[in-house]
Protein backbone atom coordinates (compact mmCIF):
# COMPACT_ATOMS: atom_id res chain seq x y z
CA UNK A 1 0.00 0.00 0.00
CA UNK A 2 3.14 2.29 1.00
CA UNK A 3 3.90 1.56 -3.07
CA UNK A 4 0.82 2.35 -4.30
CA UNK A 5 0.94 5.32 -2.13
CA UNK A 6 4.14 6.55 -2.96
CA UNK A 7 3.47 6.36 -6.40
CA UNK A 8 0.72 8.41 -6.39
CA UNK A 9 2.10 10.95 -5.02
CA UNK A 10 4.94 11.38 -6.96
CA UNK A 11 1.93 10.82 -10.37
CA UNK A 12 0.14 13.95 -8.54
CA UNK A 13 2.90 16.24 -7.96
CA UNK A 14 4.67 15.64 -11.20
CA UNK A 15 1.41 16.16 -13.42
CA UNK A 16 0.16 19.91 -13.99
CA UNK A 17 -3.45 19.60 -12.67
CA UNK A 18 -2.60 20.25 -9.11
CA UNK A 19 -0.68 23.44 -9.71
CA UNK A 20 -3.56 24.75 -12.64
CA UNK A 21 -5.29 24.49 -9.61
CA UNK A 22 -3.32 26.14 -7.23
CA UNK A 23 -2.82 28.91 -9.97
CA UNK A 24 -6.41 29.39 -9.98
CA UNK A 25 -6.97 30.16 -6.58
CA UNK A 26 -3.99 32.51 -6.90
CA UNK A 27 -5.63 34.14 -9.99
CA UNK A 28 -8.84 34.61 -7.55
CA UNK A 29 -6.46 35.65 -4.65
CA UNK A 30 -5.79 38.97 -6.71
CA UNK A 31 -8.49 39.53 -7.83
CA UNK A 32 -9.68 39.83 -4.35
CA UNK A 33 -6.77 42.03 -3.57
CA UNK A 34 -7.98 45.04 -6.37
CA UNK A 35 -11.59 44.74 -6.05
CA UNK A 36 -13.35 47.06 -3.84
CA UNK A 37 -14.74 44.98 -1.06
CA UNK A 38 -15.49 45.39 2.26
CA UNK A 39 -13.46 44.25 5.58
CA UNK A 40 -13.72 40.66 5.51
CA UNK A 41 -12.13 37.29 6.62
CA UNK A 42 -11.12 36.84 3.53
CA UNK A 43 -9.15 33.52 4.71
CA UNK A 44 -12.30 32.34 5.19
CA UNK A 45 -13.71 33.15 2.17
CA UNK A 46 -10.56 31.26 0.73
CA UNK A 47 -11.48 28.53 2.49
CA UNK A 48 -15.19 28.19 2.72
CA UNK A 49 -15.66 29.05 -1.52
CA UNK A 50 -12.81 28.99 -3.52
CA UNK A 51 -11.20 25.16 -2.07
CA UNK A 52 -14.68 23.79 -1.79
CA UNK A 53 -15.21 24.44 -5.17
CA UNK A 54 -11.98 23.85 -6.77
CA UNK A 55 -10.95 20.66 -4.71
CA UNK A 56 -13.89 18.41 -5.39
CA UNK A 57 -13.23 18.98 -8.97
CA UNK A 58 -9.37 18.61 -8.19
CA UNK A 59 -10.08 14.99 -6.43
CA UNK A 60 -12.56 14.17 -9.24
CA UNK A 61 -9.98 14.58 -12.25
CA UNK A 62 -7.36 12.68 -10.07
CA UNK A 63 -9.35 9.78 -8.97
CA UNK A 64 -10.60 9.78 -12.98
CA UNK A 65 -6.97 9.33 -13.66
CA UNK A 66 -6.03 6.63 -11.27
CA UNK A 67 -8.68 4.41 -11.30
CA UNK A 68 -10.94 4.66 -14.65
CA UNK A 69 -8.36 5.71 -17.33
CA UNK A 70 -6.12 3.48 -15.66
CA UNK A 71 -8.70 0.94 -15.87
CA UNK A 72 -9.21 1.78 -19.95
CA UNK A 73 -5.43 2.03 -20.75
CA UNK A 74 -4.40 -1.80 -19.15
CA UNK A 75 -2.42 0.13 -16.85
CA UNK A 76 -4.52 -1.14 -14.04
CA UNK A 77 -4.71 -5.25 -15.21
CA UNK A 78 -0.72 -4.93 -14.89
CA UNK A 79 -0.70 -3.50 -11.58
CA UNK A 80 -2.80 -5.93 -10.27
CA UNK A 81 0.10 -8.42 -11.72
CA UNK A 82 2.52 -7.30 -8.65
CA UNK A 83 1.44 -9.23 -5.43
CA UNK A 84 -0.70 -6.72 -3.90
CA UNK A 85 -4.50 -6.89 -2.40
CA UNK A 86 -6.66 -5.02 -4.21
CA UNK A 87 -7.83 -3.38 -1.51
CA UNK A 88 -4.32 -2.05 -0.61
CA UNK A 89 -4.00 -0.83 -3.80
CA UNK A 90 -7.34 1.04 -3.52
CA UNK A 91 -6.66 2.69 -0.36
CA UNK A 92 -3.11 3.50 -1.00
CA UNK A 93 -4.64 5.73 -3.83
CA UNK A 94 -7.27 7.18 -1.36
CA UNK A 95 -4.77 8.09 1.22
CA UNK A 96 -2.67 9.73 -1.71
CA UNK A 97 -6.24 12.46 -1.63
CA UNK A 98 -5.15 13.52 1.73
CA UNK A 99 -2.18 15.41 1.48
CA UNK A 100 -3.18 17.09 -1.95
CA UNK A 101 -6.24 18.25 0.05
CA UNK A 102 -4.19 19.98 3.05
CA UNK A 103 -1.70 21.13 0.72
CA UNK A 104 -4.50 23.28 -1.46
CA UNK A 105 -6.94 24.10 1.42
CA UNK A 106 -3.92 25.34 3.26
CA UNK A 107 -2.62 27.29 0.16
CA UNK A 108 -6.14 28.96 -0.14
CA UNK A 109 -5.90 29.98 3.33
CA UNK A 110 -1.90 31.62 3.10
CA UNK A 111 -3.42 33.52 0.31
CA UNK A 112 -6.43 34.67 2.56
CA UNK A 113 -4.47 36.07 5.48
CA UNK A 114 -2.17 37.59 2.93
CA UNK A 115 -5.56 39.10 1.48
CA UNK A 116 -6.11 40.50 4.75
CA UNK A 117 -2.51 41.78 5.30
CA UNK A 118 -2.40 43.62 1.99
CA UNK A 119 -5.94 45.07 2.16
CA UNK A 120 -6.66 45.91 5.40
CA UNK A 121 -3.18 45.55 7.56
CA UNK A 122 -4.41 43.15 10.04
CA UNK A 123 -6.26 39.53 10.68
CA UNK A 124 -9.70 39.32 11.96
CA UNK A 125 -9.00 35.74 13.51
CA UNK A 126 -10.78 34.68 17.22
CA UNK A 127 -7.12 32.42 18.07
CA UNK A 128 -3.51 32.23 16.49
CA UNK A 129 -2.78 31.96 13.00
CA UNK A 130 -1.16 28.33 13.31
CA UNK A 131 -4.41 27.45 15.00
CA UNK A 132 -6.77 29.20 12.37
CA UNK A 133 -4.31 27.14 9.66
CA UNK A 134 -4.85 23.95 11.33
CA UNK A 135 -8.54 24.22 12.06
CA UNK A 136 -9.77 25.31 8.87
CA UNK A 137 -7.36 23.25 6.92
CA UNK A 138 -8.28 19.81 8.94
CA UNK A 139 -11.91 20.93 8.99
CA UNK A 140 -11.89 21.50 5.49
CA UNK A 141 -10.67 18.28 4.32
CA UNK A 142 -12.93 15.97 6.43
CA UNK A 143 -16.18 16.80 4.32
CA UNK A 144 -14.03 17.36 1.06
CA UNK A 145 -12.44 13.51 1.63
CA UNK A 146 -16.47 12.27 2.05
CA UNK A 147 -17.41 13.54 -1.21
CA UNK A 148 -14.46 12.56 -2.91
CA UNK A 149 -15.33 9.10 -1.53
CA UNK A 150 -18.94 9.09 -3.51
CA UNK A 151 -16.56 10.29 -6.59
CA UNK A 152 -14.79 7.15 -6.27
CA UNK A 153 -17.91 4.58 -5.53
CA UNK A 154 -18.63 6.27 -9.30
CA UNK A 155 -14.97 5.76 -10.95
CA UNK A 156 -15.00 2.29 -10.05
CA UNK A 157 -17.75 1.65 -12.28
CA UNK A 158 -18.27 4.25 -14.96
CA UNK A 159 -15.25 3.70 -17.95
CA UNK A 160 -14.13 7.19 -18.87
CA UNK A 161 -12.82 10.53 -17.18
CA UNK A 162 -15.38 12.56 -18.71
CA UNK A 163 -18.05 10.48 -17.10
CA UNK A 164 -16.68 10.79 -13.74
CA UNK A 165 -15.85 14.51 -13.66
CA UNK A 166 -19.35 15.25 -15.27
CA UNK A 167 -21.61 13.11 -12.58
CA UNK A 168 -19.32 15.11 -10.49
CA UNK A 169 -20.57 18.52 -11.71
CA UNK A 170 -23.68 16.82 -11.51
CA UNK A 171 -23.37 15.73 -7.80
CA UNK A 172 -22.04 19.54 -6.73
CA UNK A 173 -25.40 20.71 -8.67
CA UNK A 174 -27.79 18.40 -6.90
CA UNK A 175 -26.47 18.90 -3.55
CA UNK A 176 -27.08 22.45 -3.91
CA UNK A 177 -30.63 22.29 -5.39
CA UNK A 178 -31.35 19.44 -2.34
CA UNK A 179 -30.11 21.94 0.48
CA UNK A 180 -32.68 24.19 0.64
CA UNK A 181 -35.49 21.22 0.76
CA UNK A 182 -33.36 19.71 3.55
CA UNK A 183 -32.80 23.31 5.75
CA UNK A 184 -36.90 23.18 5.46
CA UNK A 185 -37.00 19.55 6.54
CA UNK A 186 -34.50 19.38 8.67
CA UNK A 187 -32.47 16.71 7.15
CA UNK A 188 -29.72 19.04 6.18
CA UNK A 189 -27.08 17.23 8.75
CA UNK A 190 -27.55 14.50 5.94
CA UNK A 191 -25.95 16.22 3.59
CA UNK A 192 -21.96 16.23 3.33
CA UNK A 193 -21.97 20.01 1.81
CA UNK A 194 -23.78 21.10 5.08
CA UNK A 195 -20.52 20.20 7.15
CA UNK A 196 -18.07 21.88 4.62
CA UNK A 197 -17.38 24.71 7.28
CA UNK A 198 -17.68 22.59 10.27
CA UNK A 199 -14.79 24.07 12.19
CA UNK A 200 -16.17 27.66 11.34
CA UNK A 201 -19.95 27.97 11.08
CA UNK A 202 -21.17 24.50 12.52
CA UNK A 203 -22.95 24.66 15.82
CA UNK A 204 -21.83 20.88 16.55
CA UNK A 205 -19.09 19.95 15.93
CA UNK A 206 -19.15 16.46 16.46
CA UNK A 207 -22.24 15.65 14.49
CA UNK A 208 -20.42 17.35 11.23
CA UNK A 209 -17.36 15.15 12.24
CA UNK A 210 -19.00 12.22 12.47
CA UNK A 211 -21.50 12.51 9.31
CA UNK A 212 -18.03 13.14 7.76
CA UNK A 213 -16.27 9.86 8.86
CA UNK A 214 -20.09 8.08 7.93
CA UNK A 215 -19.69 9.50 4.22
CA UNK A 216 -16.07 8.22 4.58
CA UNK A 217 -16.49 4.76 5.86
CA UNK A 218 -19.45 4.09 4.02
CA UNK A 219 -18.36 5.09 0.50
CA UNK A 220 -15.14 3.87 0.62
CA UNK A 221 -16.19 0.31 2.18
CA UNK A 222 -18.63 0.41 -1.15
CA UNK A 223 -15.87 1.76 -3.28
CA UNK A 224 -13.77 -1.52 -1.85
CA UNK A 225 -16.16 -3.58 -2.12
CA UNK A 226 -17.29 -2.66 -5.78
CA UNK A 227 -13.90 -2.71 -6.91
CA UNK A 228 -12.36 -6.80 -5.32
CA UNK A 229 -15.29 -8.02 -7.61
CA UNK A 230 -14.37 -5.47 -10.57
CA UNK A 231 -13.32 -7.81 -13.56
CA UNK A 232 -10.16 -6.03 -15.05
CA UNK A 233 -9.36 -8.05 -17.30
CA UNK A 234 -11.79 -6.63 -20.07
C-alpha cells in the first residue's frame, strides 16, 4: 500500500493539474486584492468558496486518472500483476487524496491572510494563525475527503474521465438544489456540503465530524467492495 501510495504521489505532484489548480486560486487571490470589497475574513472566504469548489473537482480529475483511465489504458490489469490486495491498492490511492487536500486548502488559506494583510493591515481571527491554519485546513478536508469518496464509488464503475468529472458537476449541482429542501426539513445534517465549514460555522461539531467519517467509511467500504469483484481483465 506504502507503493501504491508513494506512487501516487509522486503521479500527482509531477502532473500539472494540481498546480492549474493552485494557480487558480492565486488568480482569484488577486483579484480579491484590487476589487473594492469590504473588511472581511477573507481567509475564510478562501477557504469556505474557492477550495470547496476547486478541490472536489481537483479529487474528481485525479481519482478519474487513477482508477478509470487506468482501468481503460491496461495500466490497471498490470498492476494488479505485482502481489498486492486489491484493496491495498485502492486505499493506498485514497490516502494519496489527503495530502493534496491539506496542501490546497492550506494554500487557499496563506493567500487569505495575505488578502487580509495587503488590504486591510491586520487579521480578523478569534485564536492564532497556526491554529486558524490547522482548524480550517483539517476541517476543510474531512467533508471534502467524504465527497471525494462518492466520486470514487462512481470511478469504479463508470469507464471514462469525462463520465466521472461530469456526474461530479452533476453531484455539486444536486447537492445544492437538495439543500434548501433539507434546511426546510431538517435533514440538512444528511448532507456532506452542510458540514463543509464545520470548524467555522457549525454549531456541533461532532455531528459534522461524524457525518463526515459516515460519508467516509461508508463510501469507501462500497468503493472496496465494488472494486475486489471489478473484472479487469476486459
Amino acid at each position: 500500500m506504502f507503493r501504491v501510495f508513494r506512487n501516487e504521489m509522486y503521479k500527482i505532484f509531477h502532473s500539472k493539474k494540481l498546480y492549474v489548480f493552485g494557480v487558480l486560486a492565486f488568480a482569484i487571490a488577486g483579484l480579491m486584492v484590487v476589487a473594492p470589497t469590504e473588511a472581511t475574513m477573507a481567509q475564510d472566504l478562501m477557504v469556505n468558496e474557492i477550495s470547496r469548489t476547486f478541490l472536489p473537482m481537483l479529487f474528481a480529475i485525479i481519482i478519474a486518472d487513477s482508477i478509470t483511465e487506468e482501468y481503460k489504458s491496461g495500466t490497471l490489469k498490470l498492476s494488479m500483476i505485482h502481489p498486492i490486495k486489491r484493496s491495498s491498492y485502492l486505499l493506498g490511492k485514497v490516502i494519496a487524496l489527503i495530502p493534496v487536500g491539506i496542501i490546497f486548502i492550506a494554500w487557499c488559506q496563506i493567500l487569505g491572510i495575505v488578502i487580509e494583510l495587503i488590504k486591510f493591515g491586520e487579521l480578523k481571527m478569534s485564536g492564532s494563525i497556526m491554529f486558524e491554519l490547522f482548524t480550517q485546513t483539517v476541517g476543510g478536508m474531512l467533508p471534502m475527503l467524504g465527497f471525494s469518496m462518492i466520486v470514487l464509488l462512481m470511478a469504479v464503475f463508470f469507464r471514462g474521465t469525462g463520465a466521472v468529472i461530469g456526474a461530479t458537476v452533476g453531484l455539486l449541482i444536486f447537492f445544492q438544489i437538495l439543500s434548501p429542501i433539507a434546511y426546510k426539513y431538517h435533514f440538512e445534517n444528511l448532507l456532506i456540503n452542510t458540514h463543509n465549514n464545520m470548524f467555522i460555522e457549525s454549531a456541533d461539531f461532532t455531528t459534522s465530524m461524524m457525518v463526515c467519517i459516515v460519508y467516509i467509511v461508508v463510501f469507501l467500504g462500497a468503493s472496496l467492495l465494488a472494486f475486489n469483484r471489478k473484472d479487469i481483465t476486459e
